[in-house]
C-alpha atoms as a PDB file:
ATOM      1  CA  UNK A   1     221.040 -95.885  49.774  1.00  0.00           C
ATOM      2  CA  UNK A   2     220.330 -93.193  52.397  1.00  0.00           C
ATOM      3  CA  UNK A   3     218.192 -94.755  55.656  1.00  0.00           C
ATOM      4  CA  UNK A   4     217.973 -93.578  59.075  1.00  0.00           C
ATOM      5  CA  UNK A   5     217.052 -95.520  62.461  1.00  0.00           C
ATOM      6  CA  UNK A   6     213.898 -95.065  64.743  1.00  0.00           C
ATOM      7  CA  UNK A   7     214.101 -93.114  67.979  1.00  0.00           C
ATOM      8  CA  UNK A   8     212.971 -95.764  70.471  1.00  0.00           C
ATOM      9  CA  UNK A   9     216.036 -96.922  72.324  1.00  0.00           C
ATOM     10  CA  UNK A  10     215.011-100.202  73.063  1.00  0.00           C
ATOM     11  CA  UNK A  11     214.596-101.320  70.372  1.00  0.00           C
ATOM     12  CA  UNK A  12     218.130-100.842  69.068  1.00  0.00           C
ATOM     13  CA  UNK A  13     218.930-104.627  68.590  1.00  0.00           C
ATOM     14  CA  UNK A  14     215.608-104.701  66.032  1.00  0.00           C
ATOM     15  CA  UNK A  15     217.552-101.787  64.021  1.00  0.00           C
ATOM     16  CA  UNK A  16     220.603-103.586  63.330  1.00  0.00           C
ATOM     17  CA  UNK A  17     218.340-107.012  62.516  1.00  0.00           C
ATOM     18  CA  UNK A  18     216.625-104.805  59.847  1.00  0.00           C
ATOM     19  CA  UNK A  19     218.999-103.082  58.617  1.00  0.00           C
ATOM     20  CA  UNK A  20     221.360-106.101  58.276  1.00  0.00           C
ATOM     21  CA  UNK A  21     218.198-107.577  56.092  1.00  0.00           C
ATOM     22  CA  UNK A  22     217.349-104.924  53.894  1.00  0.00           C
ATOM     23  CA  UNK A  23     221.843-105.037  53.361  1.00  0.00           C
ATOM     24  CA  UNK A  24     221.506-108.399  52.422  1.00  0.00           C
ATOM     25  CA  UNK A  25     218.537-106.915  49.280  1.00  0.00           C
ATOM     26  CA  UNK A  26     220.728-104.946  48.259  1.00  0.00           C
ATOM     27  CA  UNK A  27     222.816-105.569  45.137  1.00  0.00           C
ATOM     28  CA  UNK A  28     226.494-106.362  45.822  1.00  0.00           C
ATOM     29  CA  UNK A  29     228.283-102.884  46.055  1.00  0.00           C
ATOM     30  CA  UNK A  30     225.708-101.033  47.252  1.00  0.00           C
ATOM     31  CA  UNK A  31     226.207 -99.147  50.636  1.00  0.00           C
ATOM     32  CA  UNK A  32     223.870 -98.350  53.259  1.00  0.00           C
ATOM     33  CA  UNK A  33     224.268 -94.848  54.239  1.00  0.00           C
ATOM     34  CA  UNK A  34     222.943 -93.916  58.038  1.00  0.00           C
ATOM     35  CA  UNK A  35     221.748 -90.352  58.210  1.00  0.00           C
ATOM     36  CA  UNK A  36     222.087 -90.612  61.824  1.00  0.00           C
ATOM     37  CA  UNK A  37     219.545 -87.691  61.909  1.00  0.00           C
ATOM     38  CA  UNK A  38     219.671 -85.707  65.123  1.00  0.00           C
ATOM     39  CA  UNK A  39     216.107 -85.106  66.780  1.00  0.00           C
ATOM     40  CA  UNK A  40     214.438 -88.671  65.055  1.00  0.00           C
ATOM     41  CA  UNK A  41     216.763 -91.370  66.034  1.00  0.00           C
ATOM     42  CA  UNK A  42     218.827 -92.862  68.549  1.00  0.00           C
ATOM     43  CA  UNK A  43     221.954 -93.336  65.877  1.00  0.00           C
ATOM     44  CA  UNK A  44     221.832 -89.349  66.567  1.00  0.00           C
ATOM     45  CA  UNK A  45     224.190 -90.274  69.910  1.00  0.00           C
ATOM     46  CA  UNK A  46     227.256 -91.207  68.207  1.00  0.00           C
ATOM     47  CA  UNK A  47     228.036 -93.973  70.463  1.00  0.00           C
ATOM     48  CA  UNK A  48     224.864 -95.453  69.711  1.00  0.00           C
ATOM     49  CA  UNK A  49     225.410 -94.958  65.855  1.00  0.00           C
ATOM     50  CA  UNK A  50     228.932 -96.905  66.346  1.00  0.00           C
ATOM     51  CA  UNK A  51     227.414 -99.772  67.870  1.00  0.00           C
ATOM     52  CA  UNK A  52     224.178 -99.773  65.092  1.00  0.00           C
ATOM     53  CA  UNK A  53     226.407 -99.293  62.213  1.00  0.00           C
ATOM     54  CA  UNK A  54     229.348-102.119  63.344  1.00  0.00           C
ATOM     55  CA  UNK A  55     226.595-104.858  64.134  1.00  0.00           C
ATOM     56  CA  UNK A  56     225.227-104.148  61.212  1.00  0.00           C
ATOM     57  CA  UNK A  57     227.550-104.916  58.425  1.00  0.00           C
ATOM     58  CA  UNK A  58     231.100-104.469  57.197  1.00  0.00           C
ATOM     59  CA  UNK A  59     232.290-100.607  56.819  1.00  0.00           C
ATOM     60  CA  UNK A  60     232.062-100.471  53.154  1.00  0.00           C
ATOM     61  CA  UNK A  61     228.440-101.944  52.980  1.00  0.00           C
ATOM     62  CA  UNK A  62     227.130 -99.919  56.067  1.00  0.00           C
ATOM     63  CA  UNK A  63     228.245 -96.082  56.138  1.00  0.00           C
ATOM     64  CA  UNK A  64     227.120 -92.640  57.466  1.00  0.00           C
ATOM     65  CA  UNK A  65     227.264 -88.857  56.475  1.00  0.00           C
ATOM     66  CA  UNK A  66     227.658 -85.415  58.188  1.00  0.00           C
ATOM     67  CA  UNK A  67     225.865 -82.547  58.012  1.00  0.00           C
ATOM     68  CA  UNK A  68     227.693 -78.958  57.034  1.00  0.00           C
ATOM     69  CA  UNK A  69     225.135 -77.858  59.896  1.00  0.00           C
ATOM     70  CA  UNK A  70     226.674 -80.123  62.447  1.00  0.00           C
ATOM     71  CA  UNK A  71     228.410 -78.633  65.657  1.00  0.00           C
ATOM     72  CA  UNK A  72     231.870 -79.050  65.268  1.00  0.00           C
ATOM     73  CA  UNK A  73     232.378 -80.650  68.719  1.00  0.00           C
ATOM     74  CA  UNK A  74     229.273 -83.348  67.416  1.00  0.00           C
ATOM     75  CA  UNK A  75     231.438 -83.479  63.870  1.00  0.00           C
ATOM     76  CA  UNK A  76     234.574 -84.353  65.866  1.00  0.00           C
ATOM     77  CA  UNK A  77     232.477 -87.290  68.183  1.00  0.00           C
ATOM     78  CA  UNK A  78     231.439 -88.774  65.118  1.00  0.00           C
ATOM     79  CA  UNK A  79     234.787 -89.161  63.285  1.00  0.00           C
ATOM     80  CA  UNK A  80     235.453 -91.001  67.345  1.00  0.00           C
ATOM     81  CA  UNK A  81     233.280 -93.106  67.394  1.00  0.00           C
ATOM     82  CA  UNK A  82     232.474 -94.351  63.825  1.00  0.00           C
ATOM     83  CA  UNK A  83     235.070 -92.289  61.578  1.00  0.00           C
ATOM     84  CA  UNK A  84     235.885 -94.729  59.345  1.00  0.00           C
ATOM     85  CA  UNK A  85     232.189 -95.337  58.112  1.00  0.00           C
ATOM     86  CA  UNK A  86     231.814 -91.869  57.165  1.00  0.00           C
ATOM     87  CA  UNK A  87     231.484 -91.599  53.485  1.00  0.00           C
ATOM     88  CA  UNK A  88     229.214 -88.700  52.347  1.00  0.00           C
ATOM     89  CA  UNK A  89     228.698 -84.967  53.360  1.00  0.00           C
ATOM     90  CA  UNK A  90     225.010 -83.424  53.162  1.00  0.00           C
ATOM     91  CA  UNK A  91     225.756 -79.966  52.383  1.00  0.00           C
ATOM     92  CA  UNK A  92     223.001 -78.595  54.378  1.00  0.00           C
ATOM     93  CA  UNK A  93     222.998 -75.038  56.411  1.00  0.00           C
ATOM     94  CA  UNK A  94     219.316 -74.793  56.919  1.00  0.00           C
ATOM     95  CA  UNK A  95     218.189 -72.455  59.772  1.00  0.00           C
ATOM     96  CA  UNK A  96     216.081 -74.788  62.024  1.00  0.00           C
ATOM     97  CA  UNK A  97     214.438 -71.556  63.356  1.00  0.00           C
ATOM     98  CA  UNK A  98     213.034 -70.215  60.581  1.00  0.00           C
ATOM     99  CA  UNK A  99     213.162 -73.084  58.504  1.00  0.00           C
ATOM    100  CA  UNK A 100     215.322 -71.230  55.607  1.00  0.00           C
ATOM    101  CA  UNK A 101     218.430 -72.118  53.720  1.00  0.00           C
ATOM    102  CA  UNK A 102     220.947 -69.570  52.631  1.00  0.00           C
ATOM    103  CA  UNK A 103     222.500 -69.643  49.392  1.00  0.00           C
ATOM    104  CA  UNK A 104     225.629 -71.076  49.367  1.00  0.00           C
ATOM    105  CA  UNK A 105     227.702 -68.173  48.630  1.00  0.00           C
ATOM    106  CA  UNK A 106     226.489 -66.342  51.711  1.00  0.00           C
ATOM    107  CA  UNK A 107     227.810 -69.317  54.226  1.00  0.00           C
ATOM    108  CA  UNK A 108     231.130 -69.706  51.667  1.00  0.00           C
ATOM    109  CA  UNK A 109     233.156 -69.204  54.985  1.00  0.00           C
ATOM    110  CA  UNK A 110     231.213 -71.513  56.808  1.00  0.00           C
ATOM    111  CA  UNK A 111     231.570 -74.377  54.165  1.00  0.00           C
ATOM    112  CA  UNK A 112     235.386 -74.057  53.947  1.00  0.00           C
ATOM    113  CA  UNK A 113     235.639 -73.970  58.113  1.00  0.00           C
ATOM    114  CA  UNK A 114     233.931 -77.534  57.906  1.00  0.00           C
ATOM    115  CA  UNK A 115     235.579 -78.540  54.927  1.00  0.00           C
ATOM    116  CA  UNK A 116     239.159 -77.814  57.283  1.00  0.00           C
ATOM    117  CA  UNK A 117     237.685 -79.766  60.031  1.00  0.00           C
ATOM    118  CA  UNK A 118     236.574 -83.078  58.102  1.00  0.00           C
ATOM    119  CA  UNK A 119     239.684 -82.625  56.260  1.00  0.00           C
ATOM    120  CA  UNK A 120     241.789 -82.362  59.296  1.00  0.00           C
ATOM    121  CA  UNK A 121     239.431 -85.849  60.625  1.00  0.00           C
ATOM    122  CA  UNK A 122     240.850 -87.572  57.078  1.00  0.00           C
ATOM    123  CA  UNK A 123     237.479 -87.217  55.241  1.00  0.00           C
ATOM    124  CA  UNK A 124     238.017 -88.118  51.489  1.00  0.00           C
ATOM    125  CA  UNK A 125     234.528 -88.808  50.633  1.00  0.00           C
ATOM    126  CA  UNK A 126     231.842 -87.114  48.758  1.00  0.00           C
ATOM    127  CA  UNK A 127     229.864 -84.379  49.265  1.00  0.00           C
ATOM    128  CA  UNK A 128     226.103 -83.295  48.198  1.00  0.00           C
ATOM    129  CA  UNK A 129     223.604 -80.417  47.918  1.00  0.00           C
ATOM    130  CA  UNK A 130     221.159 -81.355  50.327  1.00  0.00           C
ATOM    131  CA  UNK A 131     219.031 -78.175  50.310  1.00  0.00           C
ATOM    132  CA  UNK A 132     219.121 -74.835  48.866  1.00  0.00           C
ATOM    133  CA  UNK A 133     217.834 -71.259  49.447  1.00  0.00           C
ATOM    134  CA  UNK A 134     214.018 -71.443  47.883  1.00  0.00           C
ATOM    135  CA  UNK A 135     213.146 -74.702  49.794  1.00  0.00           C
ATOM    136  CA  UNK A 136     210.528 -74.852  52.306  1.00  0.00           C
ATOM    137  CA  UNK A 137     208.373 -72.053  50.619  1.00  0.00           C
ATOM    138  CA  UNK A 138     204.266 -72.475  50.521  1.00  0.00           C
ATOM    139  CA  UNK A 139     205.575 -73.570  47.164  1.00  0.00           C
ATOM    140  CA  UNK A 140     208.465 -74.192  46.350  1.00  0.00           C
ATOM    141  CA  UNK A 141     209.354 -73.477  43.045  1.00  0.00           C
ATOM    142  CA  UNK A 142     211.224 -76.378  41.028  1.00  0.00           C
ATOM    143  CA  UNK A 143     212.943 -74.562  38.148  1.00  0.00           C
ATOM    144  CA  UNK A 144     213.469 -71.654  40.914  1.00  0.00           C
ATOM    145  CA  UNK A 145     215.434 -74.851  43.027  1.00  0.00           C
ATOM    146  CA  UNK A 146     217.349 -76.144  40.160  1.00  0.00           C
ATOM    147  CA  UNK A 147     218.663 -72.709  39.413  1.00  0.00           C
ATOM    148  CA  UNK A 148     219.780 -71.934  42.581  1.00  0.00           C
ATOM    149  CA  UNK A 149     221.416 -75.613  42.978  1.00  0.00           C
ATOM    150  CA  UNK A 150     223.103 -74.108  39.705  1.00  0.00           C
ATOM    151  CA  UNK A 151     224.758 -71.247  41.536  1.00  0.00           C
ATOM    152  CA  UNK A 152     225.834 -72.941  44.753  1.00  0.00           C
ATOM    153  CA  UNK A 153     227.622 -75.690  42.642  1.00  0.00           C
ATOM    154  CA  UNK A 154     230.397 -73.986  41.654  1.00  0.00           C
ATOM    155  CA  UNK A 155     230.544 -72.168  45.239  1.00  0.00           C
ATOM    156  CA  UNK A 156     231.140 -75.910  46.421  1.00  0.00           C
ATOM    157  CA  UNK A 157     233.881 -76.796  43.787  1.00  0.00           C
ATOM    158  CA  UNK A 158     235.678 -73.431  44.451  1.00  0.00           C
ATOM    159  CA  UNK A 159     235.922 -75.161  48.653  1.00  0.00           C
ATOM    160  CA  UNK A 160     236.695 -78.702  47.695  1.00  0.00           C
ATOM    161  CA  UNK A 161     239.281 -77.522  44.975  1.00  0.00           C
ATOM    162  CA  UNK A 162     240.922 -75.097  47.776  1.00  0.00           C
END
């Protein structure tokens, strides 16, 4: 289950208390996954996210992701500081200008540069389409989304197969 923290830093000690709640509702085996979302959350300081995520829970109930958009110098602080809890990758390369996403196959060479670098970190986990070229229209399109999730899929295998 996906969740991200709220952005007021004193309140960081009510985070963990919820989050450590809402753990204990879930059924056995089910993670926690921190989004650690830059721009809405304190966890987006990975420091911060370490100290969230540990007082939380155990590492396999309480985990995070990456972002394919992520700086590689912010990738690298996160493996640091909470590495271990890393578990998912949001395939995301959304252009936080214009609010677009390319299709896959035109960042291919992007992709496979992060794949290399989470690789290199020991990243095993798994890895998601979180957006896709079509989003974030006046109206966006469903069967226009699902066929264009249809493409970039196998432009994803083709990186994690190498």
């Amino acid at each position: 289950m996906k969740f991200n923290v709220g952005n007021d830093p004193d309140d960081e000690s009510g985070y963990v208390e919820r989050i450590a709640t809402w753990l204990e509702s879930l059924p056995e085996g089910t993670a926690a996954l921190c989004e650690c979302h830059q721009g809405i959350s304190i966890a987006e300081t990975p420091a911060v996210a370490a100290r969230i995520l540990g007082a939380a829970g155990p590492a396999d109930r309480v985990q995070a992701l990456v972002h394919t958009h992520d700086a590689p110098d912010l990738v690298r602080a996160k493996f640091d500081a909470y590495g271990d809890r890393i578990t998912h990758v949001h395939v995301n390369f959304l252009d936080f200008g214009a609010m677009q996403h390319p299709t896959l196959a035109s960042c291919a060479d992007r992709l496979a540069g992060f794949h290399d670098l989470v690789t290199s970190l020991g990243f095993a986990g798994s890895w998601t389409l979180e957006f896709v070229a079509g989003l974030l229209t006046d109206r966006d399109e469903p069967g226009a989304l699902l066929k264009q999730a249809a493409a970039d899929l196998p432009v994803l295998r083709s990186v994690l197969d190498g």
